[in-house]
C-alpha atoms as a PDB file:
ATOM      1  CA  UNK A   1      -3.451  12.011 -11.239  1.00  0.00           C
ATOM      2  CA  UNK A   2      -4.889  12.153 -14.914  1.00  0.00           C
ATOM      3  CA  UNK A   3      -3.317   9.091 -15.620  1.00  0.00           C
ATOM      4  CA  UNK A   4      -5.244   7.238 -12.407  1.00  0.00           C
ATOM      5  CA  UNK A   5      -8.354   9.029 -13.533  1.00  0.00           C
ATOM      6  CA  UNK A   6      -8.070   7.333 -17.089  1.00  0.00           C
ATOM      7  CA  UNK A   7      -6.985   4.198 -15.464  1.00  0.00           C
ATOM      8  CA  UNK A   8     -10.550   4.093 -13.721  1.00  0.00           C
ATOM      9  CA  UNK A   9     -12.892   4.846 -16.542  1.00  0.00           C
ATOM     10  CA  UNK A  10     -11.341   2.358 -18.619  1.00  0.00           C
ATOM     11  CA  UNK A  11     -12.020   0.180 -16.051  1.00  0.00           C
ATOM     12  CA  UNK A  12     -15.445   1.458 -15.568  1.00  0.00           C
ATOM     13  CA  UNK A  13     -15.805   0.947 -19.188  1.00  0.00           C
ATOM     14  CA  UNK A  14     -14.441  -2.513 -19.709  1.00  0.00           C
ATOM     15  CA  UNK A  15     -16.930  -4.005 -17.129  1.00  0.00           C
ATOM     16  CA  UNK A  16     -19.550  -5.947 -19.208  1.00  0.00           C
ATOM     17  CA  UNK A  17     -22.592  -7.444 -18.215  1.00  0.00           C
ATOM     18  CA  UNK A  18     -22.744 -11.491 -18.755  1.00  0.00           C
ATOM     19  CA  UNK A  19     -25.971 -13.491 -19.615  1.00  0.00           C
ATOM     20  CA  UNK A  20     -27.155 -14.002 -16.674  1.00  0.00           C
ATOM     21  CA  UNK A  21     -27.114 -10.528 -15.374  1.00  0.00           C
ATOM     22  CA  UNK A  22     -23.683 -10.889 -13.101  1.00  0.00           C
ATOM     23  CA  UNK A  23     -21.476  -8.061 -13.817  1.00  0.00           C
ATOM     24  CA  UNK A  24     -17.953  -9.270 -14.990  1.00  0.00           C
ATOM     25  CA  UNK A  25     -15.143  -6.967 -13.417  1.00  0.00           C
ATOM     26  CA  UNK A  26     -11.967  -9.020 -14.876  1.00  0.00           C
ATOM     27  CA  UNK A  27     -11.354  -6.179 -17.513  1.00  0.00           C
ATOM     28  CA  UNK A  28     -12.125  -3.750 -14.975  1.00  0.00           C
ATOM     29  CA  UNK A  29     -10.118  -4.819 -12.303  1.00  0.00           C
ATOM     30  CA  UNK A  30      -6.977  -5.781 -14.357  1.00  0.00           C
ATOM     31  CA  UNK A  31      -5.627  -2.108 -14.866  1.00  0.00           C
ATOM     32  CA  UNK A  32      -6.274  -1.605 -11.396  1.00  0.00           C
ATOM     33  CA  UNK A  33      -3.903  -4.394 -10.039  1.00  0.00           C
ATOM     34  CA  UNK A  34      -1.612  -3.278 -12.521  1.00  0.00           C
ATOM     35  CA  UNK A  35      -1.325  -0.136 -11.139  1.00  0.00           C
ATOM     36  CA  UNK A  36      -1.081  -1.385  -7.929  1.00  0.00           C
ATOM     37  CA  UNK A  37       1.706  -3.508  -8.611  1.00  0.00           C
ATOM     38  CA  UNK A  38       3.520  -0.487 -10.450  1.00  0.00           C
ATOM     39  CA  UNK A  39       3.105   1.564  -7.357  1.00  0.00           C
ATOM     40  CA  UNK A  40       4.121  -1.195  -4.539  1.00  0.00           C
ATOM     41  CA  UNK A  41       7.836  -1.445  -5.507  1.00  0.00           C
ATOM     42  CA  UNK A  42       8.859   2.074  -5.071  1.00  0.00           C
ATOM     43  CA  UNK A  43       6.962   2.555  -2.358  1.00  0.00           C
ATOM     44  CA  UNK A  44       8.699   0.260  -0.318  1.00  0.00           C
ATOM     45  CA  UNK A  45      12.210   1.539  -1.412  1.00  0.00           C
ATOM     46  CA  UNK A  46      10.616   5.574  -0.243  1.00  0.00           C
ATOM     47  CA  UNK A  47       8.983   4.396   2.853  1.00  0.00           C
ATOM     48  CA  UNK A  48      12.211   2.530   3.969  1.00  0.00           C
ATOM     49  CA  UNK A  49      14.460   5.928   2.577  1.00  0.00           C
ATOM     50  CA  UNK A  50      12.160   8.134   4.425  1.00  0.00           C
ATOM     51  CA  UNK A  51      11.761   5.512   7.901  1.00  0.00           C
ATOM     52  CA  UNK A  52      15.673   5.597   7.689  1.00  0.00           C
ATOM     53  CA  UNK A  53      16.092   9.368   7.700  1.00  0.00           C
ATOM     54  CA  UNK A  54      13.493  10.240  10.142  1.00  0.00           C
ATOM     55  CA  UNK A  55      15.166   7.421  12.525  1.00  0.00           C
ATOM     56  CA  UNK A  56      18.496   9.066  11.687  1.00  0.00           C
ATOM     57  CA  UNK A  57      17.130  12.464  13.093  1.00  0.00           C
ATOM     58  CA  UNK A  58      15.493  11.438  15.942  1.00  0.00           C
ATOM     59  CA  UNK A  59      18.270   9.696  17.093  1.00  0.00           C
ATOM     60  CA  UNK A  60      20.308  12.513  16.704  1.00  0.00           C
ATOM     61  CA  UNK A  61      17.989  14.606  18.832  1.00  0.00           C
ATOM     62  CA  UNK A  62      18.001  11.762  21.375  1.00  0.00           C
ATOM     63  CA  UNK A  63      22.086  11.785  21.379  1.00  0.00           C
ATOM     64  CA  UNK A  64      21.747  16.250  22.009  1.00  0.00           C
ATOM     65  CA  UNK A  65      18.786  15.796  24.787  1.00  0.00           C
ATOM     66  CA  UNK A  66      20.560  17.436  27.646  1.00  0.00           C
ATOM     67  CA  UNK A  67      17.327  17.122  30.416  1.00  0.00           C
ATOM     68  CA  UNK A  68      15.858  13.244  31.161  1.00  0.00           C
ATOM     69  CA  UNK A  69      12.769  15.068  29.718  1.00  0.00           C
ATOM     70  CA  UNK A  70      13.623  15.504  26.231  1.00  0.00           C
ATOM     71  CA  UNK A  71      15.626  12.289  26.372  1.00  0.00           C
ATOM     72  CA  UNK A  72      12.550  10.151  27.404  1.00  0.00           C
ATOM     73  CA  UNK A  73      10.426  12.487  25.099  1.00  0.00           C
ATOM     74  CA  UNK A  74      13.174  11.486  22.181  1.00  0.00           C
ATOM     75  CA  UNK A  75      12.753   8.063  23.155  1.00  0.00           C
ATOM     76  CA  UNK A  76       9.740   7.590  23.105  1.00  0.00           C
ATOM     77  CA  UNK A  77       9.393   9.272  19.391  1.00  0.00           C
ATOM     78  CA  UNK A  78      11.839   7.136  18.519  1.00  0.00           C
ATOM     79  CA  UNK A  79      10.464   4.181  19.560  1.00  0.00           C
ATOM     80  CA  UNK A  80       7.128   5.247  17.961  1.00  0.00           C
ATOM     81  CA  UNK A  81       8.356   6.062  14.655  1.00  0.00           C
ATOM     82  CA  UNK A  82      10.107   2.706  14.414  1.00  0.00           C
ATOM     83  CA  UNK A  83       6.666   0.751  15.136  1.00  0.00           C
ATOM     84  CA  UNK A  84       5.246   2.929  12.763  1.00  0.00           C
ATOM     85  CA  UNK A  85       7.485   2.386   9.805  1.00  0.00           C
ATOM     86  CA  UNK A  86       7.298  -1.276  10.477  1.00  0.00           C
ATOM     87  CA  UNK A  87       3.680  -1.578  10.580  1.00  0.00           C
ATOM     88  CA  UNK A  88       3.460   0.624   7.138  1.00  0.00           C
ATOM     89  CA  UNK A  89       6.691  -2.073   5.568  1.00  0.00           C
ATOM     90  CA  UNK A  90       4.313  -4.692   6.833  1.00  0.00           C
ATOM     91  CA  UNK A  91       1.293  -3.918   5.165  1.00  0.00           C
ATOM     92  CA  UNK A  92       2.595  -3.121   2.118  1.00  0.00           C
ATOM     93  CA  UNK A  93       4.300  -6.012   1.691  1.00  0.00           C
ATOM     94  CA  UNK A  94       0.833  -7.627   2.623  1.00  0.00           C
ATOM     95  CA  UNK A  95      -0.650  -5.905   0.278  1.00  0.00           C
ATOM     96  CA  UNK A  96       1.574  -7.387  -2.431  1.00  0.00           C
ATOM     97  CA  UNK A  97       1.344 -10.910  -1.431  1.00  0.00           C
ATOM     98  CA  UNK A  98      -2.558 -10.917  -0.829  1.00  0.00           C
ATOM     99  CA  UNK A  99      -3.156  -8.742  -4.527  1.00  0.00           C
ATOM    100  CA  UNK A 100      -2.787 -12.166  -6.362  1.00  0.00           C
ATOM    101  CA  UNK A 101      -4.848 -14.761  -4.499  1.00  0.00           C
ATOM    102  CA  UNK A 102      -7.187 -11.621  -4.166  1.00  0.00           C
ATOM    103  CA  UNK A 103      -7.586 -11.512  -7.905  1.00  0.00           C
ATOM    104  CA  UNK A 104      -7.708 -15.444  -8.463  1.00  0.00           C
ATOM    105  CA  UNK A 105     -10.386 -15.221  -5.864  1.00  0.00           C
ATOM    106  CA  UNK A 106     -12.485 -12.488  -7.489  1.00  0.00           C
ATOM    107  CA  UNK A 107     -12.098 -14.443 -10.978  1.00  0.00           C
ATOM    108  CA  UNK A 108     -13.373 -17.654  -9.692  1.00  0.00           C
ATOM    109  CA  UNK A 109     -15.967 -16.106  -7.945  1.00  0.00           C
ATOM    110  CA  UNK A 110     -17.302 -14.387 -11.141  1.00  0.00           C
ATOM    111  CA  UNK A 111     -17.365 -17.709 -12.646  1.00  0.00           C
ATOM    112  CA  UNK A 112     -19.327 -19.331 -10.209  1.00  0.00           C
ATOM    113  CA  UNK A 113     -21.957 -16.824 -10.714  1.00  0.00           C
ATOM    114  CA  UNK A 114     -22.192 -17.211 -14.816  1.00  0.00           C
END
């Protein structure tokens, strides 16, 4: 947590002010994506470890469900926690492939406004 907390007033302090008044956030915003990127990687290998376990378990309880209660109740969670975990893979791999045109963006941008 420090190290985030440092990683954001460096940030805070790298922004500089350009002629023209138009704040430049390229120094700012580089530790940022950096960090990002250093976070994305393992996340994806302990989101699937964790989807994979969970899945593992409820299918378990699914297999034990005696009553057509629990089993549709076991289902259903099932079924849920799959969607889930797939819409969390998703974005993060989203988030990964949008980071760089994001930050190409943001840099042309700033130039237009200097």
């Amino acid at each position: 947590m420090l190290q985030l907390q440092n990683i954001i007033m460096a940030a805070a302090n790298t922004a500089a002010t350009t002629a023209s008044g138009a704040v430049d956030f390229t120094g700012a915003s580089k530790p940022i994506v950096d960090l990002i990127n250093s976070i994305l990687s393992p996340l994806i290998a302990v989101v699937g470890a964790l989807g994979a376990i969970w899945c593992v378990l409820l299918g378990v309880k699914l297999a034990k469900a005696d009553e057509p209660q629990e089993r549709e109740k076991a289902k259903m969670a099932l079924k849920n926690a799959i969607v889930g975990y797939l819409l969390i893979f998703i974005l993060i791999v989203v988030l990964r492939m949008t980071i760089g045109p994001l930050s190409t963006w943001m840099g042309t941008y700033q130039s237009t406004l200097k």
